[in-house]
PDB file of N, CA and C in Angstrom:
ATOM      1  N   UNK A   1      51.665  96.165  87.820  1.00  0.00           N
ATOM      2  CA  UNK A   1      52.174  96.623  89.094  1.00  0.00           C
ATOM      3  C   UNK A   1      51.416  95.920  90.220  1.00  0.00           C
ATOM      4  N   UNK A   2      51.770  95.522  90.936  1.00  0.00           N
ATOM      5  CA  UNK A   2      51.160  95.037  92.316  1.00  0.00           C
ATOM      6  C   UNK A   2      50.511  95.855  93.352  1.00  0.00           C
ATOM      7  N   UNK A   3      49.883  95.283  94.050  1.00  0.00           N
ATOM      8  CA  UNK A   3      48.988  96.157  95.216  1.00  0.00           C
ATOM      9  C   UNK A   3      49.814  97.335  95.990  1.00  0.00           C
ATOM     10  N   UNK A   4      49.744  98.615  96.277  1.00  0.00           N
ATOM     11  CA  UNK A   4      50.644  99.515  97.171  1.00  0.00           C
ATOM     12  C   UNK A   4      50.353  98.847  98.628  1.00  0.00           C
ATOM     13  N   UNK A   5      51.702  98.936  98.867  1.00  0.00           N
ATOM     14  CA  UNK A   5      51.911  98.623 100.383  1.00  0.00           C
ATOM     15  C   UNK A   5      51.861  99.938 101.419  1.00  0.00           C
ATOM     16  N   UNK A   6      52.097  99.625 102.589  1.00  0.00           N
ATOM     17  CA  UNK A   6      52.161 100.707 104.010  1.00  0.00           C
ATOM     18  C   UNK A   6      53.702 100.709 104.316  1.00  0.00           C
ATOM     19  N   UNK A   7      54.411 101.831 104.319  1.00  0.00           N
ATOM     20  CA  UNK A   7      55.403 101.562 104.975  1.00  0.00           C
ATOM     21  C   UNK A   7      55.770 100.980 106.087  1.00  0.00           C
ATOM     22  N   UNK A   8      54.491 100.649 106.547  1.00  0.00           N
ATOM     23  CA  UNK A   8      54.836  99.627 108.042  1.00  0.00           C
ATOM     24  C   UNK A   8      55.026  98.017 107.492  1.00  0.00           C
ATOM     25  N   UNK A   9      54.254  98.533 105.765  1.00  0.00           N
ATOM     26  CA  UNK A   9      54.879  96.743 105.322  1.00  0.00           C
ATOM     27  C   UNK A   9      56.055  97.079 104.996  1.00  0.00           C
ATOM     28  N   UNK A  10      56.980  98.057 104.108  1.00  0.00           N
ATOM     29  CA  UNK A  10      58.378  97.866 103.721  1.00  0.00           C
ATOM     30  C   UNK A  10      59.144  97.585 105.347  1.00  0.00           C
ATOM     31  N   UNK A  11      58.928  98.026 105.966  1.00  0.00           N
ATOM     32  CA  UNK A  11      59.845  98.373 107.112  1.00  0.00           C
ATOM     33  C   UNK A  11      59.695  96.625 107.534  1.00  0.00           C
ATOM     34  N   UNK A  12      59.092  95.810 107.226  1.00  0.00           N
ATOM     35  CA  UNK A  12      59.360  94.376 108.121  1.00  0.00           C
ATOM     36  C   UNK A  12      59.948  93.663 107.219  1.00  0.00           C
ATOM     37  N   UNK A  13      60.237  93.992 105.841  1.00  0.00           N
ATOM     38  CA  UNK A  13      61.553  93.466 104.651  1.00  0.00           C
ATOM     39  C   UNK A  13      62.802  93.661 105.450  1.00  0.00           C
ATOM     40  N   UNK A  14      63.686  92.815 105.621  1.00  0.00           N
ATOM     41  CA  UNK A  14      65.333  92.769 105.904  1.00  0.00           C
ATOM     42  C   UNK A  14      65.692  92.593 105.078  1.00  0.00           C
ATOM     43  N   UNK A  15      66.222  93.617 104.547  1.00  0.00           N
ATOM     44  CA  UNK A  15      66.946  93.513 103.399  1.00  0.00           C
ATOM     45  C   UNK A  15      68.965  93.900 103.135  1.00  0.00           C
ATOM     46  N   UNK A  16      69.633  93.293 103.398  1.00  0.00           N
ATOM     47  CA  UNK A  16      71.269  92.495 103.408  1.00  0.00           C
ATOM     48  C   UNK A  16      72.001  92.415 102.454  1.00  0.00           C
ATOM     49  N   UNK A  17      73.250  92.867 102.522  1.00  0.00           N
ATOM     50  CA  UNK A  17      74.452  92.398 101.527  1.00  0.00           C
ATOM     51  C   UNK A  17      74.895  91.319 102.534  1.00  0.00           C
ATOM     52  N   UNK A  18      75.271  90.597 101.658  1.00  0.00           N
ATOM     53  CA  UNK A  18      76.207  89.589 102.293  1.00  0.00           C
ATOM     54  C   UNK A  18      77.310  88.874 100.749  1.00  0.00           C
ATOM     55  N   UNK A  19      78.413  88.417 101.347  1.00  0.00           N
ATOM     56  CA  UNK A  19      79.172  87.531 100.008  1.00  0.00           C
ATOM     57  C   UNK A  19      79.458  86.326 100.033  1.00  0.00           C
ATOM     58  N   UNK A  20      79.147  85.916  98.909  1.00  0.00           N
ATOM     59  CA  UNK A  20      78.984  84.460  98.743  1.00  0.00           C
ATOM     60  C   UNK A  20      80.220  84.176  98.701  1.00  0.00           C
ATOM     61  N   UNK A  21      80.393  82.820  99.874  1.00  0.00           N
ATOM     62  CA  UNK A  21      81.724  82.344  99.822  1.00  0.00           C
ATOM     63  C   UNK A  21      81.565  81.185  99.865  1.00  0.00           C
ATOM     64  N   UNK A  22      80.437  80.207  99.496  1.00  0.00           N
ATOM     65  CA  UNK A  22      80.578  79.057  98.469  1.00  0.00           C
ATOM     66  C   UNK A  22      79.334  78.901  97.341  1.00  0.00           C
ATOM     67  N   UNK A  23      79.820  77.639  96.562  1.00  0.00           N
ATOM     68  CA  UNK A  23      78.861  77.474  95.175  1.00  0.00           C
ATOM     69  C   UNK A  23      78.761  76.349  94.847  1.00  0.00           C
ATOM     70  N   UNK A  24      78.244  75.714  94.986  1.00  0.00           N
ATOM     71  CA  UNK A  24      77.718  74.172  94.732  1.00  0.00           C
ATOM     72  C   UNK A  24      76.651  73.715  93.389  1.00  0.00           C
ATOM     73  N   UNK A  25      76.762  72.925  92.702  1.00  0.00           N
ATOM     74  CA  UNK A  25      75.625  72.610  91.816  1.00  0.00           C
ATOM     75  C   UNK A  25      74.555  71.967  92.347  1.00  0.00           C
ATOM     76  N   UNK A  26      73.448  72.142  91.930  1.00  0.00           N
ATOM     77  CA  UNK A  26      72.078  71.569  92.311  1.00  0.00           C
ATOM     78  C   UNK A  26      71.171  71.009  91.541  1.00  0.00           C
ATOM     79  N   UNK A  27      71.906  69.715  91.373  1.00  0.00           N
ATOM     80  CA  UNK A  27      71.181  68.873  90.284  1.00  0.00           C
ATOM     81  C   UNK A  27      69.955  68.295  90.685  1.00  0.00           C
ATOM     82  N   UNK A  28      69.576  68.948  91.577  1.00  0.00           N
ATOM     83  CA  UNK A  28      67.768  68.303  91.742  1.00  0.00           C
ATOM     84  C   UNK A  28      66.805  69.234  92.059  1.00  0.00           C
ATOM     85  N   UNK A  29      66.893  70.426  91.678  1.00  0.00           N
ATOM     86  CA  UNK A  29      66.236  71.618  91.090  1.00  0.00           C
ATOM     87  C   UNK A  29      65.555  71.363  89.994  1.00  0.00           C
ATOM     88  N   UNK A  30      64.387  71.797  89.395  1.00  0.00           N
ATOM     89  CA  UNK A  30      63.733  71.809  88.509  1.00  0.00           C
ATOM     90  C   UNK A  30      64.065  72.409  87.450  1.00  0.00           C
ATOM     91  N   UNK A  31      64.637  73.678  87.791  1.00  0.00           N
ATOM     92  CA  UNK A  31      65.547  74.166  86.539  1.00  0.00           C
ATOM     93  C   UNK A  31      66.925  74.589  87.058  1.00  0.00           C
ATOM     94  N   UNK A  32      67.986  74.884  86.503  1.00  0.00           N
ATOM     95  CA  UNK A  32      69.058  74.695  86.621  1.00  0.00           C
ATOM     96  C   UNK A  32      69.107  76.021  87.634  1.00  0.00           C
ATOM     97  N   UNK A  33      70.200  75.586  88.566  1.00  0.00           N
ATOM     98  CA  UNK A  33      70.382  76.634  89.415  1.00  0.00           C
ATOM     99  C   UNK A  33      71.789  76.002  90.697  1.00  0.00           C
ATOM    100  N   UNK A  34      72.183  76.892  91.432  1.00  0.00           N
ATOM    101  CA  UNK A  34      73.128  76.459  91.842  1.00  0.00           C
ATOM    102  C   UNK A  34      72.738  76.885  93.743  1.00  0.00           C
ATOM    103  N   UNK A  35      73.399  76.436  94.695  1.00  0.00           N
ATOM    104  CA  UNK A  35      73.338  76.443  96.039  1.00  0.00           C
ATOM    105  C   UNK A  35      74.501  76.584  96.517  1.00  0.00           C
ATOM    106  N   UNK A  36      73.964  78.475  96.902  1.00  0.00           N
ATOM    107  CA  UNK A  36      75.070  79.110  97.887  1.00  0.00           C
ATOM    108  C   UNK A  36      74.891  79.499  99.337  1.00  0.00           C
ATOM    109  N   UNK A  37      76.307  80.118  99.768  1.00  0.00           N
ATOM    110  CA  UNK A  37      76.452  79.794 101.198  1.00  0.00           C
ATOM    111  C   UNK A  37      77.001  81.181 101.311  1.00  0.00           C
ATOM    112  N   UNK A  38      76.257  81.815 101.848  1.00  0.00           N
ATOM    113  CA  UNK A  38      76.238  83.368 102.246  1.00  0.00           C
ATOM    114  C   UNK A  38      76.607  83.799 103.132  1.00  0.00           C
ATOM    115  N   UNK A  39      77.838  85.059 103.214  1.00  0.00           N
ATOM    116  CA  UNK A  39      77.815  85.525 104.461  1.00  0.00           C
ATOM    117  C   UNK A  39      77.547  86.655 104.823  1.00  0.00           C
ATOM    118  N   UNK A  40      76.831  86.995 106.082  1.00  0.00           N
ATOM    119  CA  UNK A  40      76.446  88.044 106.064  1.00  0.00           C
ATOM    120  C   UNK A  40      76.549  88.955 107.536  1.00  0.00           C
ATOM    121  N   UNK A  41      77.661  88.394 107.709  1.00  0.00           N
ATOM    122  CA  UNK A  41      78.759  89.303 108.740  1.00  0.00           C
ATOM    123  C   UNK A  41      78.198  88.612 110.277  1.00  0.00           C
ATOM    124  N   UNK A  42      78.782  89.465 111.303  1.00  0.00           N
ATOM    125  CA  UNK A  42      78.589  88.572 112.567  1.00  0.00           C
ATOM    126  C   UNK A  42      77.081  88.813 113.236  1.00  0.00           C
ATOM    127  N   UNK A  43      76.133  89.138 112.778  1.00  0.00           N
ATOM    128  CA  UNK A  43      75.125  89.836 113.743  1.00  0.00           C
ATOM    129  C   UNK A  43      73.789  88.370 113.083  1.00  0.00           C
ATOM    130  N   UNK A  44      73.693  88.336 111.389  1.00  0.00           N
ATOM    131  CA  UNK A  44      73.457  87.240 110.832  1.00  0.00           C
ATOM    132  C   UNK A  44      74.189  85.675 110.645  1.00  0.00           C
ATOM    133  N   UNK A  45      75.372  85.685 110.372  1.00  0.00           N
ATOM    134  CA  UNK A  45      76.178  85.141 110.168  1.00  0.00           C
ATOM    135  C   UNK A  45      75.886  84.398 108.684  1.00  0.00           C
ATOM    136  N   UNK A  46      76.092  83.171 108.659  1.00  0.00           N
ATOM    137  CA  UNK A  46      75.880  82.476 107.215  1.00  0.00           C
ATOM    138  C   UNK A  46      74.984  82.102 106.868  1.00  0.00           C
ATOM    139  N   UNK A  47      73.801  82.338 105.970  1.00  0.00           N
ATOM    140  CA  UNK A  47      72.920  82.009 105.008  1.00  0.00           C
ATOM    141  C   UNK A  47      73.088  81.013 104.137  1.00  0.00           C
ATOM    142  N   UNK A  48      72.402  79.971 103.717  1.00  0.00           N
ATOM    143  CA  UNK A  48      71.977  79.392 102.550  1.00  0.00           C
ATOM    144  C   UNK A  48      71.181  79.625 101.135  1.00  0.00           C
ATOM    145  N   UNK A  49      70.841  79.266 100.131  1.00  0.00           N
ATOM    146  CA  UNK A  49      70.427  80.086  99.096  1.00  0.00           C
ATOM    147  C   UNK A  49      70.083  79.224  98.314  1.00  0.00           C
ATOM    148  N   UNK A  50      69.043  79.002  97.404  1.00  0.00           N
ATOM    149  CA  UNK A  50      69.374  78.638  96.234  1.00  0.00           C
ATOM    150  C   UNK A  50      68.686  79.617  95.206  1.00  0.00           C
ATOM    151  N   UNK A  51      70.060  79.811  93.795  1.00  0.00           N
ATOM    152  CA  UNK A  51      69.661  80.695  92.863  1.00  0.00           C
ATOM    153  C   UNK A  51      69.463  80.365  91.114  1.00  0.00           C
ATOM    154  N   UNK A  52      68.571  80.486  90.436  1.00  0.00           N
ATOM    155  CA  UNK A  52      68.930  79.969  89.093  1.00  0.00           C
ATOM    156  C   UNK A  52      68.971  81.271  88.550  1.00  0.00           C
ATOM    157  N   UNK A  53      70.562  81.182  88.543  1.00  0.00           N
ATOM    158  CA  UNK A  53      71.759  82.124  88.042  1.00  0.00           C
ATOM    159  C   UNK A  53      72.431  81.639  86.929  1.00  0.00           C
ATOM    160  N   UNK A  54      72.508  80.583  86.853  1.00  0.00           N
ATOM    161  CA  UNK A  54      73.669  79.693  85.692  1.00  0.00           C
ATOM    162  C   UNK A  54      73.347  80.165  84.700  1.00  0.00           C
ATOM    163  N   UNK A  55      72.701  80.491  83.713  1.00  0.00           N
ATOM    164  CA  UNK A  55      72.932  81.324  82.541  1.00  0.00           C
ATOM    165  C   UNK A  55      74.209  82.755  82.296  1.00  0.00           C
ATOM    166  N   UNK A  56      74.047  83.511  83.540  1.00  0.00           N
ATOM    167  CA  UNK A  56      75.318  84.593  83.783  1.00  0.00           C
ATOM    168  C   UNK A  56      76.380  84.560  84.506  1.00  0.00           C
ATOM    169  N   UNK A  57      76.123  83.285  85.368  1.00  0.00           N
ATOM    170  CA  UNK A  57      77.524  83.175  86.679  1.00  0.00           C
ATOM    171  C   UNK A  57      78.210  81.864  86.485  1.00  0.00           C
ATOM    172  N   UNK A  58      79.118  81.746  86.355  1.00  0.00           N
ATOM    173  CA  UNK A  58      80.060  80.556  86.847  1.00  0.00           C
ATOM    174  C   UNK A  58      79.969  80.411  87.979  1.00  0.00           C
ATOM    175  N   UNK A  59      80.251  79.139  88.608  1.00  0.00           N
ATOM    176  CA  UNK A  59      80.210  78.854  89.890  1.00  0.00           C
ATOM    177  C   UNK A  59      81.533  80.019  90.727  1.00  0.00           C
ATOM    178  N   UNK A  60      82.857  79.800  89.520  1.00  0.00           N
ATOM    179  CA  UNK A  60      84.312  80.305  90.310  1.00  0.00           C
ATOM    180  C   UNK A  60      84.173  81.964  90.386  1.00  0.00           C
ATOM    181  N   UNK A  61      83.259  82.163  89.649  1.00  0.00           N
ATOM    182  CA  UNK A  61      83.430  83.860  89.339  1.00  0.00           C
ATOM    183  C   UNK A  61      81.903  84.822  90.479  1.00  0.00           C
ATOM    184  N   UNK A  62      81.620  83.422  91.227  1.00  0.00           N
ATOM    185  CA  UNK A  62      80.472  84.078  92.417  1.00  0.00           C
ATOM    186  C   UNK A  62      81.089  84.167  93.467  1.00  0.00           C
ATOM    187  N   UNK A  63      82.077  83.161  93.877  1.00  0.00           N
ATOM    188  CA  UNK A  63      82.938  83.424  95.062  1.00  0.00           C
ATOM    189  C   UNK A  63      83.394  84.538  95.226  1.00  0.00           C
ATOM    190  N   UNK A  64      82.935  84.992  96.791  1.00  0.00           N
ATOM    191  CA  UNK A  64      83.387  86.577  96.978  1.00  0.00           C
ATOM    192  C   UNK A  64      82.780  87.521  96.017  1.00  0.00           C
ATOM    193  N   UNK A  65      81.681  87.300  94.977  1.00  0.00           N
ATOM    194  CA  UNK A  65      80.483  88.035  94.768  1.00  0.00           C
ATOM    195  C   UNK A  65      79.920  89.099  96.355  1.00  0.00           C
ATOM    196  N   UNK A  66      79.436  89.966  96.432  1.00  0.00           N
ATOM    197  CA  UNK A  66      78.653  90.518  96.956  1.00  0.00           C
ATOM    198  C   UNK A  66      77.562  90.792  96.230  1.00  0.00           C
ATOM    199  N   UNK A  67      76.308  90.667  96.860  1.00  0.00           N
ATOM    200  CA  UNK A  67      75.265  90.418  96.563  1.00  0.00           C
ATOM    201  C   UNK A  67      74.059  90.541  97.431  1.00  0.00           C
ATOM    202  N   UNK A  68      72.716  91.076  97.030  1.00  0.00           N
ATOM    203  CA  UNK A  68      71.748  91.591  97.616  1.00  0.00           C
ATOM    204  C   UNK A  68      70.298  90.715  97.863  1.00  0.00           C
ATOM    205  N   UNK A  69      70.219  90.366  99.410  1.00  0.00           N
ATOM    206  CA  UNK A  69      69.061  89.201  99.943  1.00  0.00           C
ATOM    207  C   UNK A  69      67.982  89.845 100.814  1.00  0.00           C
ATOM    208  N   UNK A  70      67.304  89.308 100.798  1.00  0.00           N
ATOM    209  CA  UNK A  70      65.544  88.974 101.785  1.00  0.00           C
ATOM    210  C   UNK A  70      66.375  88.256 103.095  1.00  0.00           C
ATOM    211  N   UNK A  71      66.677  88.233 104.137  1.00  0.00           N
ATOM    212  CA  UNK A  71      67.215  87.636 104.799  1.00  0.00           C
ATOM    213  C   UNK A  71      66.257  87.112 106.435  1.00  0.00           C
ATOM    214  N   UNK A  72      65.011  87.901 105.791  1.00  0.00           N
ATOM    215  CA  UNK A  72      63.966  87.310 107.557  1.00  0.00           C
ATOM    216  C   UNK A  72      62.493  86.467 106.797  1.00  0.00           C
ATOM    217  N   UNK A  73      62.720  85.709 105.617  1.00  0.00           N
ATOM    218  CA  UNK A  73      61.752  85.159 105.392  1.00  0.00           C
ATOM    219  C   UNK A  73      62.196  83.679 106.281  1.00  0.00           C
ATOM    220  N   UNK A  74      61.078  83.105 105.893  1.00  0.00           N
ATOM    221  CA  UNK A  74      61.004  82.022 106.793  1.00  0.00           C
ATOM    222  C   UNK A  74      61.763  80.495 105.801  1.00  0.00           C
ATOM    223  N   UNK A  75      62.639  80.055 106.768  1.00  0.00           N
ATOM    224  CA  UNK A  75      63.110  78.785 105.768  1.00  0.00           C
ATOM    225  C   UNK A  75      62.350  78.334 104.619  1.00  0.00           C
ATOM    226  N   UNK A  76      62.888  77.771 103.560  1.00  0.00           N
ATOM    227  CA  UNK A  76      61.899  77.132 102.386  1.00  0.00           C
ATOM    228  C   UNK A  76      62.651  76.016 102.247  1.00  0.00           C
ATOM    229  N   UNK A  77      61.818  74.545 101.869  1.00  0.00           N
ATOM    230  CA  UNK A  77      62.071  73.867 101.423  1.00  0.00           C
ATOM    231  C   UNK A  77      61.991  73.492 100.201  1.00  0.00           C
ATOM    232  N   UNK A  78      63.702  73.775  98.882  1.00  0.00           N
ATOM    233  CA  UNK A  78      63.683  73.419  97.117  1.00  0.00           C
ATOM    234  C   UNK A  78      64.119  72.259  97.330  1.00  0.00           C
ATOM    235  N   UNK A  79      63.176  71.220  96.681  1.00  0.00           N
ATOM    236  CA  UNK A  79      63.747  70.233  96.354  1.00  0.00           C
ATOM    237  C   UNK A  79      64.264  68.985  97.929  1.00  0.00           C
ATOM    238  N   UNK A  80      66.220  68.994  98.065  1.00  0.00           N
ATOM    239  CA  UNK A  80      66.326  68.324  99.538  1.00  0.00           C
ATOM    240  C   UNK A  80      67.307  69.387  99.985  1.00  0.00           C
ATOM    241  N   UNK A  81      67.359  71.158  99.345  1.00  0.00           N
ATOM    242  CA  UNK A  81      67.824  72.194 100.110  1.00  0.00           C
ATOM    243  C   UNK A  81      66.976  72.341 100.742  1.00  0.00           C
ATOM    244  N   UNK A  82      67.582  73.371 101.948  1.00  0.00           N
ATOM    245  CA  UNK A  82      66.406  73.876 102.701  1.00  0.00           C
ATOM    246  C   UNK A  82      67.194  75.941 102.524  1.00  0.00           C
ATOM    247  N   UNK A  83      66.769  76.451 101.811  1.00  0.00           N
ATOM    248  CA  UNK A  83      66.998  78.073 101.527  1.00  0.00           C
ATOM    249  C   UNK A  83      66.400  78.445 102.743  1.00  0.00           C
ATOM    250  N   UNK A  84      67.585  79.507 103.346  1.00  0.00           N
ATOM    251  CA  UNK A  84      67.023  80.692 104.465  1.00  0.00           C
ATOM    252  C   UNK A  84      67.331  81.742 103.806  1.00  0.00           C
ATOM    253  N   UNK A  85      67.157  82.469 102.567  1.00  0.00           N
ATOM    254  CA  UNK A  85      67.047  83.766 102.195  1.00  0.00           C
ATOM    255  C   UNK A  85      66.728  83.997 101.132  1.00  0.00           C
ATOM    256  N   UNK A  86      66.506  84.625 100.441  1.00  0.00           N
ATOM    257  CA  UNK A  86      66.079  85.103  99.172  1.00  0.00           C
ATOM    258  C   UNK A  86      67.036  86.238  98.558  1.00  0.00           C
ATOM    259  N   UNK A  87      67.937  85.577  98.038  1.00  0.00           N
ATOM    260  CA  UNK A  87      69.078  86.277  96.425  1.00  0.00           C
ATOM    261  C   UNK A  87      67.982  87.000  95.630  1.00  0.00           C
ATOM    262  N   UNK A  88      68.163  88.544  95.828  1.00  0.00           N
ATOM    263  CA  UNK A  88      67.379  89.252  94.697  1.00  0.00           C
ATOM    264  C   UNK A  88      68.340  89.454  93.305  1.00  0.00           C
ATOM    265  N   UNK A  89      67.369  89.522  92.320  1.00  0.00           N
ATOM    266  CA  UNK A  89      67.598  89.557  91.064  1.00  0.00           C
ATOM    267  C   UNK A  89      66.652  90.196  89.865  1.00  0.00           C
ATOM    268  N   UNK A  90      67.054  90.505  88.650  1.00  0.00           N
ATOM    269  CA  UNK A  90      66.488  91.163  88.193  1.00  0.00           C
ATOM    270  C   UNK A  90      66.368  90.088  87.194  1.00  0.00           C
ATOM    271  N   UNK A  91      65.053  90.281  85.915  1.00  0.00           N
ATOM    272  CA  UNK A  91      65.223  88.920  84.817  1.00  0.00           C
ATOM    273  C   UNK A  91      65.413  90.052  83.932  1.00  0.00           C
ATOM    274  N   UNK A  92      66.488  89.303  83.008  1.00  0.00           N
ATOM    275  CA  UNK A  92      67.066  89.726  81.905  1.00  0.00           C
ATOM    276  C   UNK A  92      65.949  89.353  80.591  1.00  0.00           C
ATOM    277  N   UNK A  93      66.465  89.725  79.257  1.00  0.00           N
ATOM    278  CA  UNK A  93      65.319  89.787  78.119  1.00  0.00           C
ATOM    279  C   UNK A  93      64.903  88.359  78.019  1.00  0.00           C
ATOM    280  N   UNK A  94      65.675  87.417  78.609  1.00  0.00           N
ATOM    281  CA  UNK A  94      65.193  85.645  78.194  1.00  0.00           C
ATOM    282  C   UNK A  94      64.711  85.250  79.634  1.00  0.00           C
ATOM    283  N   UNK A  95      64.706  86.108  80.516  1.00  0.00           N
ATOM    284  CA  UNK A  95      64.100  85.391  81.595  1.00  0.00           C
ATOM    285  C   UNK A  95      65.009  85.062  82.410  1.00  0.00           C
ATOM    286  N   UNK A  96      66.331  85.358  82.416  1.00  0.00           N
ATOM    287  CA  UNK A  96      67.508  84.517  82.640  1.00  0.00           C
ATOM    288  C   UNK A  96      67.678  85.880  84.142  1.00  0.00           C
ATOM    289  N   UNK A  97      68.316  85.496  85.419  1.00  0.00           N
ATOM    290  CA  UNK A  97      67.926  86.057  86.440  1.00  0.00           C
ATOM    291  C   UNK A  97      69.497  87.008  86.616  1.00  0.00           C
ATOM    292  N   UNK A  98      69.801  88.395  86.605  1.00  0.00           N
ATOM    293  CA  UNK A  98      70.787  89.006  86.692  1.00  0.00           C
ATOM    294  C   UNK A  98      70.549  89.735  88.378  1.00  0.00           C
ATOM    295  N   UNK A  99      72.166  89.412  89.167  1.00  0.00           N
ATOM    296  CA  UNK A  99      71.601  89.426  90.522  1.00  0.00           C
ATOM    297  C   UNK A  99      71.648  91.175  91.153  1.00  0.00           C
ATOM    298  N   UNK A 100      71.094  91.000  91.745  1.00  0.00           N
ATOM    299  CA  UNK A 100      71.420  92.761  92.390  1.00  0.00           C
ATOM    300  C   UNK A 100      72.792  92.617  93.506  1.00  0.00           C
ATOM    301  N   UNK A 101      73.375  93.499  93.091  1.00  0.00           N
ATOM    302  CA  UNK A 101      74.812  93.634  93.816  1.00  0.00           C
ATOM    303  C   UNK A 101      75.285  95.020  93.888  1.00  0.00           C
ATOM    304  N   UNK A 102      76.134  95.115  94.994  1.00  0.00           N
ATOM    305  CA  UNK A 102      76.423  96.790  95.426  1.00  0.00           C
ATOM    306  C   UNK A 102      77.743  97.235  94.725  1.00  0.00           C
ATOM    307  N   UNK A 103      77.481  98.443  94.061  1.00  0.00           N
ATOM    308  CA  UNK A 103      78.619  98.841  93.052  1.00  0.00           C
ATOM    309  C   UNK A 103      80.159  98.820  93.378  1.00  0.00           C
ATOM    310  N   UNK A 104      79.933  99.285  95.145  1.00  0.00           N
ATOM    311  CA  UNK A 104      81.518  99.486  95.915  1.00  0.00           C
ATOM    312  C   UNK A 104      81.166  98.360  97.128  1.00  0.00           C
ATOM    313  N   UNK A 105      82.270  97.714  97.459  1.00  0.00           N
ATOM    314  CA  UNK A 105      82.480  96.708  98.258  1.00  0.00           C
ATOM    315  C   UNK A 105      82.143  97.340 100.014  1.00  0.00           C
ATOM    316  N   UNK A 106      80.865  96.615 100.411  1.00  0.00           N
ATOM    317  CA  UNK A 106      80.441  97.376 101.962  1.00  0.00           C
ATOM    318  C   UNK A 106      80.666  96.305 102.850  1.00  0.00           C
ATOM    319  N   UNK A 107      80.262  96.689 103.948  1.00  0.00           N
ATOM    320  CA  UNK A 107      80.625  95.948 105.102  1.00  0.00           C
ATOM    321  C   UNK A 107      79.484  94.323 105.103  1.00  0.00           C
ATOM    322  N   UNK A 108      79.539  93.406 105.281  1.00  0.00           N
ATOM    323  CA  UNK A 108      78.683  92.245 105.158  1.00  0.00           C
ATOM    324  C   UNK A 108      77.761  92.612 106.182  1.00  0.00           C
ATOM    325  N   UNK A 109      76.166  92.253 105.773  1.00  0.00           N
ATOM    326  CA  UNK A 109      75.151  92.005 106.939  1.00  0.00           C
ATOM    327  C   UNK A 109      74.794  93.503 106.838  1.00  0.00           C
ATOM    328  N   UNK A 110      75.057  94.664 105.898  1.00  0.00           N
ATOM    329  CA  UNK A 110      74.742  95.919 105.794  1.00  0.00           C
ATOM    330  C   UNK A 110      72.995  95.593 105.366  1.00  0.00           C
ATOM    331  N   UNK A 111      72.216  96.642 106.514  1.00  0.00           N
ATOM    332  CA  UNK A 111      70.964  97.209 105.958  1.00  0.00           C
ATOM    333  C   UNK A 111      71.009  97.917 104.408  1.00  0.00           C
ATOM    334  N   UNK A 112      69.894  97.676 103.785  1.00  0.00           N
ATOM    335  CA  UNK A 112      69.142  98.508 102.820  1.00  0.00           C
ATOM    336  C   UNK A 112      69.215  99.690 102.792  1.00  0.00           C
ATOM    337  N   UNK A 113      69.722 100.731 103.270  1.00  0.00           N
ATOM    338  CA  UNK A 113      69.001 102.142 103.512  1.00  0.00           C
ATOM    339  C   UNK A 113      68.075 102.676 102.619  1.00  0.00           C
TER     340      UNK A 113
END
């Protein structure tokens, strides 16, 4: 388990649904993974991503995915992407990354509650 935090640390996590409405391959990743294009309604608008998902997702079957992000970390540079958010996920028994997503379809750019 990791160090306990202050709720004055959870409270500076932004944490977002948004749906992926594109999917690209990313053949210059270190391990296989793909680069999406997130939306996350009008207040954020569109996000970038990269996720190594390809073990459970097809590229065609993420489109219009909804799906659960980190959305106030600071740009990262993978590889010659440049990711503005962080796709949460859970690792499955091989390590293989299963994503967190909301059971009923919500409004894009929705808070965490």
């Amino acid at each position: 388990m990791k160090p306990e935090i202050t709720w004055n640390d959870f409270e500076k996590i932004d944490i977002r649904v948004g749906t992926i409405i594109e999917v690209n391959d990313f053949p210059k990743a270190r391990k296989p993974a793909y680069q999406l294009q997130i939306d996350f309604g009008v207040e954020i608008g569109i996000k970038k991503s990269s996720a190594q998902i390809t073990d459970h997702y097809k590229k065609e079957d993420l489109v219009g995915k909804q799906i659960i992000a980190v959305v106030n970390f600071p740009r990262k540079q993978i590889g010659n992407f440049m990711s503005e958010c962080l796709v949460l996920g859970l690792l499955g028994e091989t390590n293989d990354v299963v994503l967190l997503s909301p059971n009923f379809k919500v409004e894009n750019g929705q808070r965490m509650a």
